[in-house]
N, C-alpha and C. Protein backbone atom coordinates (compact mmCIF):
# COMPACT_ATOMS: atom_id res chain seq x y z
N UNK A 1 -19.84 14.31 8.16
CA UNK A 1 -18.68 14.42 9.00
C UNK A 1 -18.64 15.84 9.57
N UNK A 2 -18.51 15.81 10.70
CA UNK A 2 -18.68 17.36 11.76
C UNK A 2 -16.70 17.47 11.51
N UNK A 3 -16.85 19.21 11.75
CA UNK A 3 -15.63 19.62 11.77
C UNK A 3 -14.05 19.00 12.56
N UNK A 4 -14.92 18.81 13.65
CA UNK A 4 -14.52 17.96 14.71
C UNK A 4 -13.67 16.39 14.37
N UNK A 5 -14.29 16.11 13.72
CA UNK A 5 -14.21 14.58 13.54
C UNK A 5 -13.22 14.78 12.44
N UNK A 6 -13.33 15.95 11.21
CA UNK A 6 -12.53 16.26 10.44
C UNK A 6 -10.58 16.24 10.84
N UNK A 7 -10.70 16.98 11.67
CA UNK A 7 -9.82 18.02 12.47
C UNK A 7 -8.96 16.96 13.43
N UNK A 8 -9.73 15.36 13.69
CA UNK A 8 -8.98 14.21 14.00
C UNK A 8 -8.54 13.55 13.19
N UNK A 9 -9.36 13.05 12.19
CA UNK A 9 -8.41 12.22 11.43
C UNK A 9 -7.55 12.88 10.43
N UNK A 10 -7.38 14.54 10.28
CA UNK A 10 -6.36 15.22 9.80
C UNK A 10 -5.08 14.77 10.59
N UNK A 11 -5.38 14.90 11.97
CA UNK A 11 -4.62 14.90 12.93
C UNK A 11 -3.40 16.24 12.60
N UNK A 12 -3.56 17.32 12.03
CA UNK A 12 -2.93 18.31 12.34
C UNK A 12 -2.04 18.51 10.87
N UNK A 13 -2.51 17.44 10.19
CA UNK A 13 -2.14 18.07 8.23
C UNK A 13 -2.36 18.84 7.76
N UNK A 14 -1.82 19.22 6.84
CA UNK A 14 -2.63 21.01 5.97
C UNK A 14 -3.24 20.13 4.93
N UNK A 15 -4.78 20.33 5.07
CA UNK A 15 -5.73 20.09 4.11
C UNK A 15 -5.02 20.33 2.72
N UNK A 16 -4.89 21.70 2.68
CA UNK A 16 -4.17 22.02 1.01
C UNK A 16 -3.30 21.12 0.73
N UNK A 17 -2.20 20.80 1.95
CA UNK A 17 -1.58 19.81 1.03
C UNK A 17 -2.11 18.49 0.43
N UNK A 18 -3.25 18.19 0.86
CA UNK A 18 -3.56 17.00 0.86
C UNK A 18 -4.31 16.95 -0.50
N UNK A 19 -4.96 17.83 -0.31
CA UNK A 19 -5.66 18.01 -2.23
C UNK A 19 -4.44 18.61 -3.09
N UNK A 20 -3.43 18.77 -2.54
CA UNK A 20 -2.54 19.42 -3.96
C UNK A 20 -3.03 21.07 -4.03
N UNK A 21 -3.42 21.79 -3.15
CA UNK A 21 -3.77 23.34 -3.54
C UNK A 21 -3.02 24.00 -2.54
N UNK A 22 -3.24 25.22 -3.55
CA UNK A 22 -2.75 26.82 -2.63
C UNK A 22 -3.71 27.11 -1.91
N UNK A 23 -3.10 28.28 -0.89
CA UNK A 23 -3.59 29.32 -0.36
C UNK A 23 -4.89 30.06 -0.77
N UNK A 24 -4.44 30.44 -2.20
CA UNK A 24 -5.35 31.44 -3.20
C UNK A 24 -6.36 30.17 -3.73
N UNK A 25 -6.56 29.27 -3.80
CA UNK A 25 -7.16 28.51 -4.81
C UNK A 25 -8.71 29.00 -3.74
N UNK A 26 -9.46 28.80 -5.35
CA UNK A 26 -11.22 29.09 -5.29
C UNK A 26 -12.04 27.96 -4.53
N UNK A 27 -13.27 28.04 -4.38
CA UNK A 27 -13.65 26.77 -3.91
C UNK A 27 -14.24 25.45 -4.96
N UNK A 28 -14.31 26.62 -6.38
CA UNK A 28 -14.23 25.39 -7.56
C UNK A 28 -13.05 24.90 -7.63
N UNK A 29 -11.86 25.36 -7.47
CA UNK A 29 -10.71 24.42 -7.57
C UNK A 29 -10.61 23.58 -6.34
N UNK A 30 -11.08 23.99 -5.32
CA UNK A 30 -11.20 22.75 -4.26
C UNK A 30 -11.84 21.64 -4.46
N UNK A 31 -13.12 22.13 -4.68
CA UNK A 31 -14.23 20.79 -5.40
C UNK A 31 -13.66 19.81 -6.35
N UNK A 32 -12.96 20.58 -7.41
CA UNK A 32 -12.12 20.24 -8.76
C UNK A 32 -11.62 18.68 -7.96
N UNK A 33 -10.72 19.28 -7.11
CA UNK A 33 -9.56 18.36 -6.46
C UNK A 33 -10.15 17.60 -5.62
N UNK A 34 -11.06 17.76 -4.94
CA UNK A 34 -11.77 16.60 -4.21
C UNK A 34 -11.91 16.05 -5.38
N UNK A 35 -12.77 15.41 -6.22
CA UNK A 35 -13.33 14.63 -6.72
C UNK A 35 -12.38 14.07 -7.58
N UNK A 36 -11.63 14.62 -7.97
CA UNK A 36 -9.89 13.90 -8.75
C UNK A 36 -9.77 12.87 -7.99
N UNK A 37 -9.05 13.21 -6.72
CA UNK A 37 -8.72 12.52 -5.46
C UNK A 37 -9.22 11.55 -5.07
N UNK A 38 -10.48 12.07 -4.88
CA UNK A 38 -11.77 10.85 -4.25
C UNK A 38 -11.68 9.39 -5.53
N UNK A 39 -12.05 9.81 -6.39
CA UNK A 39 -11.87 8.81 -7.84
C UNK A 39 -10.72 7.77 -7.25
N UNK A 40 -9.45 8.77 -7.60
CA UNK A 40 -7.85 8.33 -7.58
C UNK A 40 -7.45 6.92 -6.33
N UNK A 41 -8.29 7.72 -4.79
CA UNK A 41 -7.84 6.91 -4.18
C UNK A 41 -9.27 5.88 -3.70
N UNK A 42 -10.29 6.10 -4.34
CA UNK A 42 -11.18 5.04 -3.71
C UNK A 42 -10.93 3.57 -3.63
N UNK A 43 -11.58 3.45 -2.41
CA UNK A 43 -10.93 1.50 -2.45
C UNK A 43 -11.21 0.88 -3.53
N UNK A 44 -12.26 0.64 -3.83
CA UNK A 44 -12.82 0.01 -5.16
C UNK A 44 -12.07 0.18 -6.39
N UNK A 45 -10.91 0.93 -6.60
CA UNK A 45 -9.87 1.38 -7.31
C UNK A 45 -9.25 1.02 -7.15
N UNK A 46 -8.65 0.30 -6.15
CA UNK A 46 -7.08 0.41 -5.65
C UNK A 46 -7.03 -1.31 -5.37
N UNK A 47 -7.61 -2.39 -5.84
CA UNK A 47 -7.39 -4.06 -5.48
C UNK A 47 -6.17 -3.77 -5.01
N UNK A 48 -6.38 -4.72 -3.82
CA UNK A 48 -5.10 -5.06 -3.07
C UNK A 48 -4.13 -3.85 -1.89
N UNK A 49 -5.02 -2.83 -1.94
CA UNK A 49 -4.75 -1.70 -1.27
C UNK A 49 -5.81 -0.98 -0.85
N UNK A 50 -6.91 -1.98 -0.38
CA UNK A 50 -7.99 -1.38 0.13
C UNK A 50 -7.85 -0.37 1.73
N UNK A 51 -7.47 -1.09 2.26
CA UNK A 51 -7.08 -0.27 3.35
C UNK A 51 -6.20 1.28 3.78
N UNK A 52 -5.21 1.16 2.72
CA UNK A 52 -4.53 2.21 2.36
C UNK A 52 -5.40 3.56 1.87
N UNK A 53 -6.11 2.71 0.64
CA UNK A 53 -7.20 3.67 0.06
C UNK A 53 -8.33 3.84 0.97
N UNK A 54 -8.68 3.32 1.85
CA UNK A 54 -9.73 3.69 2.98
C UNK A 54 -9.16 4.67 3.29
N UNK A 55 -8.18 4.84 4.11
CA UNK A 55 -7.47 5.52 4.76
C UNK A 55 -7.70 7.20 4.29
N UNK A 56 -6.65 7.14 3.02
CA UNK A 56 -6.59 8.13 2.04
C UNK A 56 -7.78 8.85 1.89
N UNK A 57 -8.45 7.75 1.62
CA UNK A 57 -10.07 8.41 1.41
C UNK A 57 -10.50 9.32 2.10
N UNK A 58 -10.71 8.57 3.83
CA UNK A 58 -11.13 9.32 4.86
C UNK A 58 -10.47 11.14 4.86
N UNK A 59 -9.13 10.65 4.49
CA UNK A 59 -8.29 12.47 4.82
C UNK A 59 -8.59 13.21 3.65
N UNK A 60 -9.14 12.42 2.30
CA UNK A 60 -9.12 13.36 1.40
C UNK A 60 -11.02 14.37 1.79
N UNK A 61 -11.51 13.42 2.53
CA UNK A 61 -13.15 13.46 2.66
C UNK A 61 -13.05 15.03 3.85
N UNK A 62 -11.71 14.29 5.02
CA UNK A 62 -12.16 15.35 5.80
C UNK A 62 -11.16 16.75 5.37
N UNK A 63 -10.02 16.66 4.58
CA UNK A 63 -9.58 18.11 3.89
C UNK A 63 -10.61 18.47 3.51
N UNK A 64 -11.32 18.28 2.76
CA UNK A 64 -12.64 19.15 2.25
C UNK A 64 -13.41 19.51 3.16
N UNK A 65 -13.88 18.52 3.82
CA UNK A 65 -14.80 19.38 5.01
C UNK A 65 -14.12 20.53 5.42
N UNK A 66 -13.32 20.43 6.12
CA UNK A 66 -12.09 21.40 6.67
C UNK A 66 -11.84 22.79 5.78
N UNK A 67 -11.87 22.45 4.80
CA UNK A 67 -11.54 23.32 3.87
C UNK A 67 -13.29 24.45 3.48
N UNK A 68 -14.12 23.76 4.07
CA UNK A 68 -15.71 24.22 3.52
C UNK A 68 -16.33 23.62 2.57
N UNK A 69 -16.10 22.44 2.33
CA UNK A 69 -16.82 21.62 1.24
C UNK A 69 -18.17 21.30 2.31
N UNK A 70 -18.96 20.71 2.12
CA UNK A 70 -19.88 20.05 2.81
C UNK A 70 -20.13 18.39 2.99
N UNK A 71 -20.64 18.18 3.82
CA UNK A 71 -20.13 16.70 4.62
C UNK A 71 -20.53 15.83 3.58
């Protein structure tokens, strides 16, 4: 996922909020929280709320990009 593509389906959210972090947080605590997240809301998790969790997914995938995780 290019920055770009990130930066749309944010559509203008604060990444941090979206993982649950600060300002100050490291990029191991970013990572930390991606992969919480990613787990939490994957479709394959969520019967009966696949779509929702697609969704979720996608913004938790592109906060990280956004944030400097890698694609």
């Amino acid at each position: 996922m290019s920055l770009d593509e990130a930066e749309e389906i944010l559509g203008g959210e604060d990444p941090l909020a979206i993982l649950s972090l600060t300002r100050t947080s490291t990029m191991e605590e970013i990572k930390k929280a991606y992969r919480k997240a990613v787990m939490t809301y994957h479709p394959d998790r969520n019967p009966g709320k696949e779509e929702w969790a697609e969704r979720m997914f996608k913004k938790i995938h592109a906060a990280y990009v956004k944030l400097g995780g890698k694609a």
